[in-house]
Structures are given as structure tokens and as C-alpha cells.
C-alpha atoms as a PDB file:
ATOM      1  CA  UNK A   1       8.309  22.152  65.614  1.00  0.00           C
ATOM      2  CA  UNK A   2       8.725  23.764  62.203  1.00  0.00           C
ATOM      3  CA  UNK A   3       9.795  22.398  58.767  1.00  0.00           C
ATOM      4  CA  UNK A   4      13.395  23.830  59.283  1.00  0.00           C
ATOM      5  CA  UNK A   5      13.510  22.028  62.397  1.00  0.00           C
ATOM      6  CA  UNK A   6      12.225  19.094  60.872  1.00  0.00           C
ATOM      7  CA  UNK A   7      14.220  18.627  58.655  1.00  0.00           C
ATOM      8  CA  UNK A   8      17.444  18.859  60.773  1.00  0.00           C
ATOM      9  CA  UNK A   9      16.044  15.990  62.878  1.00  0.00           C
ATOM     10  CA  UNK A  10      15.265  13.611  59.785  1.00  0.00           C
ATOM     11  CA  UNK A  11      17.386  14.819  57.928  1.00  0.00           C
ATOM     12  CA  UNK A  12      18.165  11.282  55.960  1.00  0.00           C
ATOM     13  CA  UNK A  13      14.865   9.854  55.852  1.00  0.00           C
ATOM     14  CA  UNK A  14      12.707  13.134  55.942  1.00  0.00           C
ATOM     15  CA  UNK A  15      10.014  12.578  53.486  1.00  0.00           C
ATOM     16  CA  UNK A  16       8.962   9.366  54.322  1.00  0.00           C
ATOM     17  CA  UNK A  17       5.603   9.706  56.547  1.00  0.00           C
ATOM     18  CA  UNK A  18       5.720   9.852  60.219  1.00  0.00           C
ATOM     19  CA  UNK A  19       3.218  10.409  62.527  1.00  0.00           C
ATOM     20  CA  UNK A  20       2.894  13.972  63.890  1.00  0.00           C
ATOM     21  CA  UNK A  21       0.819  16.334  65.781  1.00  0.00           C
ATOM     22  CA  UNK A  22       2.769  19.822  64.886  1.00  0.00           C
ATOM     23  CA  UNK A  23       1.265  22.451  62.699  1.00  0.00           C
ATOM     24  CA  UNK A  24       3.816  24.044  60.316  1.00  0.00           C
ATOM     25  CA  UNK A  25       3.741  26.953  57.808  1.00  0.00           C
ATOM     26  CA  UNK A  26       4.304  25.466  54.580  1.00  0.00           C
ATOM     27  CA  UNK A  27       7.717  27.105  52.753  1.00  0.00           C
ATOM     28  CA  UNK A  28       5.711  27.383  48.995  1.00  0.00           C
ATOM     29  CA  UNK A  29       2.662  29.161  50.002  1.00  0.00           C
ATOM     30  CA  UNK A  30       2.901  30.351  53.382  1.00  0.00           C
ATOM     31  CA  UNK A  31      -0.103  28.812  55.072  1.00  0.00           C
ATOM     32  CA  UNK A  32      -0.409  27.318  58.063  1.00  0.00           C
ATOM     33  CA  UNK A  33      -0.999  24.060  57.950  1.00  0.00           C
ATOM     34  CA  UNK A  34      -2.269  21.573  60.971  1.00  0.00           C
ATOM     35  CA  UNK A  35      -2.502  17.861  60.543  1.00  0.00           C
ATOM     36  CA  UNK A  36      -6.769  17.247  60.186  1.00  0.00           C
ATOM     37  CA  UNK A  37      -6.318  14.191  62.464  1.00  0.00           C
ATOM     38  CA  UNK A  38      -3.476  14.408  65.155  1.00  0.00           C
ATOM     39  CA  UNK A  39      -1.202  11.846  65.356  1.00  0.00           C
ATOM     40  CA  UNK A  40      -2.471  10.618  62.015  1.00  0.00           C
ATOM     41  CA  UNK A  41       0.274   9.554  59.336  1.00  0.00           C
ATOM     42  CA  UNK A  42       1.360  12.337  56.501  1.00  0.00           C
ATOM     43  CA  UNK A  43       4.048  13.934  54.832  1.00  0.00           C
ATOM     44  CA  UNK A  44       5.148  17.546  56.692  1.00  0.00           C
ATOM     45  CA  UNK A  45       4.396  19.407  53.635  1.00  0.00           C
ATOM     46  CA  UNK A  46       0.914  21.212  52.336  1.00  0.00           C
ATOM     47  CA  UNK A  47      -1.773  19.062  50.486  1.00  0.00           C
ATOM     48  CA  UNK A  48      -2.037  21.815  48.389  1.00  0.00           C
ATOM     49  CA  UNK A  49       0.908  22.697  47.399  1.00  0.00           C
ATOM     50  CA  UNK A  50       3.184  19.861  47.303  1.00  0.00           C
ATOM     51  CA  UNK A  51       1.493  16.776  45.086  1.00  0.00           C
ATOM     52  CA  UNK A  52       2.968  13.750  43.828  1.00  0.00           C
ATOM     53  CA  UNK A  53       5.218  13.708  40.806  1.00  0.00           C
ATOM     54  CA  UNK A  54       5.191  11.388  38.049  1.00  0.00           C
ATOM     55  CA  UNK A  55       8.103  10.984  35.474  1.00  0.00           C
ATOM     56  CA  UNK A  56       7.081   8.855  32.218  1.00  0.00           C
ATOM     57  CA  UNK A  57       9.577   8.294  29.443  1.00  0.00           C
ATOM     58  CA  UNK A  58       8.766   5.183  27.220  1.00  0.00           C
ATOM     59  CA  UNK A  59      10.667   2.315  27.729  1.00  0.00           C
ATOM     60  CA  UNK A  60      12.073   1.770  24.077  1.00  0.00           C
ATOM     61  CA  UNK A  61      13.028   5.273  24.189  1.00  0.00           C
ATOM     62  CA  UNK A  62      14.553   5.722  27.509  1.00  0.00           C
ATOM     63  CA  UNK A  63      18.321   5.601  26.295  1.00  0.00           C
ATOM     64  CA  UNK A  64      17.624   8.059  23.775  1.00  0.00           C
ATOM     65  CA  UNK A  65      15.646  10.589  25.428  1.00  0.00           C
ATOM     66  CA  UNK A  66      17.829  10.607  28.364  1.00  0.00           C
ATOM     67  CA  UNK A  67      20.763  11.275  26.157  1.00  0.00           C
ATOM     68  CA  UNK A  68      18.756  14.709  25.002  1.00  0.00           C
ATOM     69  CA  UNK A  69      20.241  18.157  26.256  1.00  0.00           C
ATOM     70  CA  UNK A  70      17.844  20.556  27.514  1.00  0.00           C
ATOM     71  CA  UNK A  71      18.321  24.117  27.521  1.00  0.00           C
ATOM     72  CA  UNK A  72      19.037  25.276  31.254  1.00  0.00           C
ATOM     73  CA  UNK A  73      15.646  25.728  33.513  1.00  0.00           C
ATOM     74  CA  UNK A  74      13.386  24.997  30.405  1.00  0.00           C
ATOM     75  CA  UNK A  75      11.135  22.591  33.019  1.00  0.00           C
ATOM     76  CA  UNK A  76      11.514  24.384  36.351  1.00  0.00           C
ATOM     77  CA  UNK A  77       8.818  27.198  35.432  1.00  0.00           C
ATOM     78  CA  UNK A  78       6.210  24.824  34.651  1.00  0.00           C
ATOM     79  CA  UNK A  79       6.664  22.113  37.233  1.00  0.00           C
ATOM     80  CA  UNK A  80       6.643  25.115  39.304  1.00  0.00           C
ATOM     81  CA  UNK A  81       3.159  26.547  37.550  1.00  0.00           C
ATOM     82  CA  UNK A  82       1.182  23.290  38.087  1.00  0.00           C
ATOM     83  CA  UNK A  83       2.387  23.330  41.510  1.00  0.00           C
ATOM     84  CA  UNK A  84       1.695  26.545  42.201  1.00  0.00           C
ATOM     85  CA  UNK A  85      -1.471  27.372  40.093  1.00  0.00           C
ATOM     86  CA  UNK A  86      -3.085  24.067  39.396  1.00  0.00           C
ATOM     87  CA  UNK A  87      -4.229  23.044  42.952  1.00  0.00           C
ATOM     88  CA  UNK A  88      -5.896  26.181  44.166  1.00  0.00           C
ATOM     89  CA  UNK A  89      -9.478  24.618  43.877  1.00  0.00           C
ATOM     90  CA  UNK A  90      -8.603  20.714  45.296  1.00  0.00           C
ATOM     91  CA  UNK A  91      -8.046  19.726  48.573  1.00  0.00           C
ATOM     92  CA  UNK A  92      -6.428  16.163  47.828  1.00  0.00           C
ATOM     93  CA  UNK A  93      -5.187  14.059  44.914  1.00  0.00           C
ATOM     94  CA  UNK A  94      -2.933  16.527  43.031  1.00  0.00           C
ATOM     95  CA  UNK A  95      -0.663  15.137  40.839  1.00  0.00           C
ATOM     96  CA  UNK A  96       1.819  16.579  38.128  1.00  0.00           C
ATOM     97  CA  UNK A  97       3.180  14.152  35.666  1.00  0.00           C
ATOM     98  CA  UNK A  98       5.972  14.669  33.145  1.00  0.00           C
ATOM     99  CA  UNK A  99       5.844  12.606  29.877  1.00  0.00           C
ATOM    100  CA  UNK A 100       9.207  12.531  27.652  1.00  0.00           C
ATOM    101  CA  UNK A 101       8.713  11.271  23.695  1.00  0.00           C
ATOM    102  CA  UNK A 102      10.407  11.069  20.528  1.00  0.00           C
ATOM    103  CA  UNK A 103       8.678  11.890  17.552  1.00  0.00           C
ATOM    104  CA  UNK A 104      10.788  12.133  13.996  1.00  0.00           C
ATOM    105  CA  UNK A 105      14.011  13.318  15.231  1.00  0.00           C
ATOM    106  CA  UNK A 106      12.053  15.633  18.304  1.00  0.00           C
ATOM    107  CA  UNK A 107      11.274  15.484  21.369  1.00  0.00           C
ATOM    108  CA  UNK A 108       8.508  16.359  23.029  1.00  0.00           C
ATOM    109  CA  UNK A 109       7.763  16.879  27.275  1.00  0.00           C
ATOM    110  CA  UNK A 110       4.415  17.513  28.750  1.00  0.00           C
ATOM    111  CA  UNK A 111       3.955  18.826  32.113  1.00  0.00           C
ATOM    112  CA  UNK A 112       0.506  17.587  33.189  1.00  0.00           C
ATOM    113  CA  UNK A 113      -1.625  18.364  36.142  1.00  0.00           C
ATOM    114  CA  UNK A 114      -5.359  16.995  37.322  1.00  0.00           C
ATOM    115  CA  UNK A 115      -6.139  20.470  38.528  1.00  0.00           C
ATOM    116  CA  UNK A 116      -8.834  22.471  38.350  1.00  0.00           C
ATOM    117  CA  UNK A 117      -7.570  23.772  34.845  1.00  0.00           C
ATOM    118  CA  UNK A 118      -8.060  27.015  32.716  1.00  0.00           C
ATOM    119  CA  UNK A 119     -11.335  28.567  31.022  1.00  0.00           C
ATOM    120  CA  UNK A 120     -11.227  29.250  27.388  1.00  0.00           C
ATOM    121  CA  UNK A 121     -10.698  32.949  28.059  1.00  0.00           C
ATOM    122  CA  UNK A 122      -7.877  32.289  30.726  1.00  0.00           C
ATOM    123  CA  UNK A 123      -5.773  30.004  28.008  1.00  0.00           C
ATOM    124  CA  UNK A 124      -6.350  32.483  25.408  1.00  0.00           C
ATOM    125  CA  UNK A 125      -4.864  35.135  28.082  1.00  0.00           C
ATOM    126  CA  UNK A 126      -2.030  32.994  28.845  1.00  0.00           C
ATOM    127  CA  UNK A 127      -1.134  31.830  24.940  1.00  0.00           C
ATOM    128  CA  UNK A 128      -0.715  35.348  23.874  1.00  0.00           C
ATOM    129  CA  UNK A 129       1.915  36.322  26.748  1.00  0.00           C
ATOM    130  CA  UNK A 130       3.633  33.081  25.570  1.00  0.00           C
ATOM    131  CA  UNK A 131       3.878  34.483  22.566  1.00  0.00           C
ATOM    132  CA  UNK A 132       3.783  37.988  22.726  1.00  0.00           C
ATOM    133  CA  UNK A 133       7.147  40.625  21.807  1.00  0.00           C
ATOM    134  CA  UNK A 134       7.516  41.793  25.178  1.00  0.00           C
ATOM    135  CA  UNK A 135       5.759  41.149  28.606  1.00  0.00           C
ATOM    136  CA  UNK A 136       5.994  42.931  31.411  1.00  0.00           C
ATOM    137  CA  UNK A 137       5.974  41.843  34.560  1.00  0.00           C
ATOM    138  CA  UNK A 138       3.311  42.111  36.907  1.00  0.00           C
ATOM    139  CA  UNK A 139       0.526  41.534  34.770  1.00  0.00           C
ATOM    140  CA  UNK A 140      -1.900  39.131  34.800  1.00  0.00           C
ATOM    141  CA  UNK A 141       0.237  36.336  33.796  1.00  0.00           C
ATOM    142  CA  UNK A 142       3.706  36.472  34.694  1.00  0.00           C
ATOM    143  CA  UNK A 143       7.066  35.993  32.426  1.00  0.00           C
ATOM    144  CA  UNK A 144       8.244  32.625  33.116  1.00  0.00           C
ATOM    145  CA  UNK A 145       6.205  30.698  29.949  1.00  0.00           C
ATOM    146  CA  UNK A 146       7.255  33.293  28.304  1.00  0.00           C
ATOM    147  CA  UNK A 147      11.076  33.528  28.647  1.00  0.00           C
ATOM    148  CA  UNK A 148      11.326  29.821  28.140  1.00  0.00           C
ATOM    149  CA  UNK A 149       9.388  29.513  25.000  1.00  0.00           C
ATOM    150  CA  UNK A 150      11.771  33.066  23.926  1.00  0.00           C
ATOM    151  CA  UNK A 151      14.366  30.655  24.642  1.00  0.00           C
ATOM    152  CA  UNK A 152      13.463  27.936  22.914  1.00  0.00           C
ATOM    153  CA  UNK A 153      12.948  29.815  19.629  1.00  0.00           C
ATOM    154  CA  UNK A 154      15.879  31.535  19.850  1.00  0.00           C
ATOM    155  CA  UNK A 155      18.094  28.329  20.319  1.00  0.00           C
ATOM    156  CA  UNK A 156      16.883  26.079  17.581  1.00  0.00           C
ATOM    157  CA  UNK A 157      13.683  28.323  15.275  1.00  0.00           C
ATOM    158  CA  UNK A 158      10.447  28.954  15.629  1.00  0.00           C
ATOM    159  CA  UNK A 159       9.126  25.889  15.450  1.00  0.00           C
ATOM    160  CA  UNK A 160       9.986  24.883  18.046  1.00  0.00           C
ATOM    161  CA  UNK A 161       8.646  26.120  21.539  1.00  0.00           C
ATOM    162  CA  UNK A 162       5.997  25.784  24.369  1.00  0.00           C
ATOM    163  CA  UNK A 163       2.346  25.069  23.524  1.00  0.00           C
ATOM    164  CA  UNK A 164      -1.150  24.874  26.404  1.00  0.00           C
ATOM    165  CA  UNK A 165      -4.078  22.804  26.299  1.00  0.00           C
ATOM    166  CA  UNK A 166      -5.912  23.398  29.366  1.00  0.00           C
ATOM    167  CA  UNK A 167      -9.723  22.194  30.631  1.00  0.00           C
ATOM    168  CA  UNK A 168     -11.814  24.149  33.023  1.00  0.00           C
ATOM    169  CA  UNK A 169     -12.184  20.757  35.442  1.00  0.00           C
ATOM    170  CA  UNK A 170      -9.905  18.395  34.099  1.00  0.00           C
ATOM    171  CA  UNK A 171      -6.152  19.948  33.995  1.00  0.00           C
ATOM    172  CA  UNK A 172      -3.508  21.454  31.883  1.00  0.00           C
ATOM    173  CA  UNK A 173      -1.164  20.475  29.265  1.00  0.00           C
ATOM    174  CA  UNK A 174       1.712  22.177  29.095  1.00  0.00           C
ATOM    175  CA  UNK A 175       4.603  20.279  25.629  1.00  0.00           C
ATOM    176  CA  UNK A 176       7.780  21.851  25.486  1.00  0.00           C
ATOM    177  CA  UNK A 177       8.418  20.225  22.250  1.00  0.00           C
ATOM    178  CA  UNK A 178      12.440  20.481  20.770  1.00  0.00           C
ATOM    179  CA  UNK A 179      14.992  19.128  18.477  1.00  0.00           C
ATOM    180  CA  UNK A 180      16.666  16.033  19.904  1.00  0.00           C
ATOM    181  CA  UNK A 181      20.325  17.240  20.982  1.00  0.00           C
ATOM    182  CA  UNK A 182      22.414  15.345  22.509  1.00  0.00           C
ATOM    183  CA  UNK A 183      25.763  17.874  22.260  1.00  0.00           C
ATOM    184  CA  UNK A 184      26.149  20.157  23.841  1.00  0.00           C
ATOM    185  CA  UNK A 185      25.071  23.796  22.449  1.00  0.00           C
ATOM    186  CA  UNK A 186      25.670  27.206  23.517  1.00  0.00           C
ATOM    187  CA  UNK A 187      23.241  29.205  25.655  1.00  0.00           C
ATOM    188  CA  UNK A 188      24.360  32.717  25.466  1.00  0.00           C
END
């Protein structure tokens, strides 16, 4: 039985675990993935590419930061990256965690990830197609970082934008930082 079938058959409680001795080819990456242990307990998903997902916004801030407008898909691309990129190199235990702040009148989101992180060279790489002219796709990084920090900088100044910290090991860092907006404002 496939995901697709899967999901018509729980289709209300789907993602809660269930045991299950079906492989299935998993709808991000493509692989084929078969339970290690059958009739063990998991979610019908693959370890690799589908982690848990933390949302942290401080308490004494909550109100105001979920007030905040966002410019349109300014989060998919990276939620998408970590999920994507991040977990290439670990079996078990990813996890991507977004963290929502206010600091003097901004506010500031970090997409985290406990993957296996970016060398010094590879950062470098992927900082200057952030925040290059032009890039063209099909390189060695793709476009997505860098249309949404173009975005950014065109809505509200070049201050404002996406910024990477990344460690070979550890993870990677990704702030979208912005003004805090709460009207709406005009995309095109």
C-alpha cells in the first residue's frame, strides 16, 4: 500500500503512528523506503526527509509577533532547504526549529536545523548567490534564498534581508530578519 493510498484510508488521523509492514516511496525524495523492523511503530514518511518541526515564539511576545505580516512564501524556501539539504548525512534525529523575536521595532525568524551543516567554503558559495545581481538557475546553488532576500530588500531597504550561519557538524542558521508590520503592504 502506498502513501496515496494511505492516506485515503486514514485520512483523519493519518500522521499519528501505526504499526505497518508496507514499504512506500517517499513523495519528497523519491526513495523507497521499508520499515527496518516490520510491524514496528512509525510514521509513513522518510526518516530522512521528513523531521520534526519546532515553532518557538517567546511568550511575552506572542501577541505581537503573531500580529506581524510576512511577505508571501518568505519561510517556505527555507523550511523547505533544511528539509531537503540538511539531513543528507543523518539517519535519525532531524529536527528544524523556527524561532520568532522582536528586537527594537524588528523582527527576526531563524530557521534552524541539527544537520550535518555547511563548510566554510560552501557558506561562502551560498552567501554570495544570496546576494548576488542575478543568479541563474541551475547552478550550484539554486534561486530560492535568493529571490526571498531580493524580496525582502525590495519591500522595506536593504537592511533588511536573509543572513547564514552554518557549522560543518552542528547545523545551519538561516534569520530572515524584517520590520515589524502588522498592515497590510503591497507585494507587487
Amino acid at each position: 500500500m502506498n502513501r496515496e493510498n494511505k492516506r485515503k484510508t486514514f485520512e483523519k488521523g493519518y500522521y499519528k503512528n501505526h504499526p505497518c509492514n508496507d514499504s512506500f516511496t517517499c513523495k519528497v525524495c523519491g526513495r523507497l523506503v521499508t520499515p527496518d523492523a516490520a510491524g514496528t511503530d512509525h510514521r509513513n514518511h522518510c526518516p530522512n526527509c521528513l523531521s520534526s518541526l519546532h515553532v518557538d515564539i517567546e511568550p511575552e511576545e506572542k501577541k505581537q509577533i503573531l500580529a506581524c505580516r510576512l511577505p508571501k512564501l518568505c519561510l517556505q524556501p527555507l523550511v523547505e532547504n533544511a528539509i531537503l539539504h540538511a539531513f543528507n548525512e543523518i539517519t535519525t534525529g532531524g529536527r528544524v526549529t523556527l524561532k520568532a523575536f522582536c528586537t527594537d521595532g524588528n523582527l527576526s525568524i531563524v530557521v534552524a536545523d541539527n544537520g550535518s551543516g555547511m563548510s566554510p567554503e560552501q557558506l561562502k558559495k551560498l552567501d554570495a548567490s544570496i546576494h548576488a545581481e542575478h543568479v541563474e538557475e541551475g547552478k550550484e546553488h539554486g534561486i530560492g534564498l535568493h529571490n526571498v532576500n531580493r524580496r525582502i530588500q525590495l519591500l522595506f531597504g536593504k537592511e533588511y534581508g536573509l543572513s547564514v550561519k552554518s557549522f560543518s557538524g552542528i547545523g545551519t542558521f538561516v534569520e530572515v530578519f524584517l520590520p515589524m508590520r502588522t498592515e497590510p503592504f503591497d507585494e507587487e
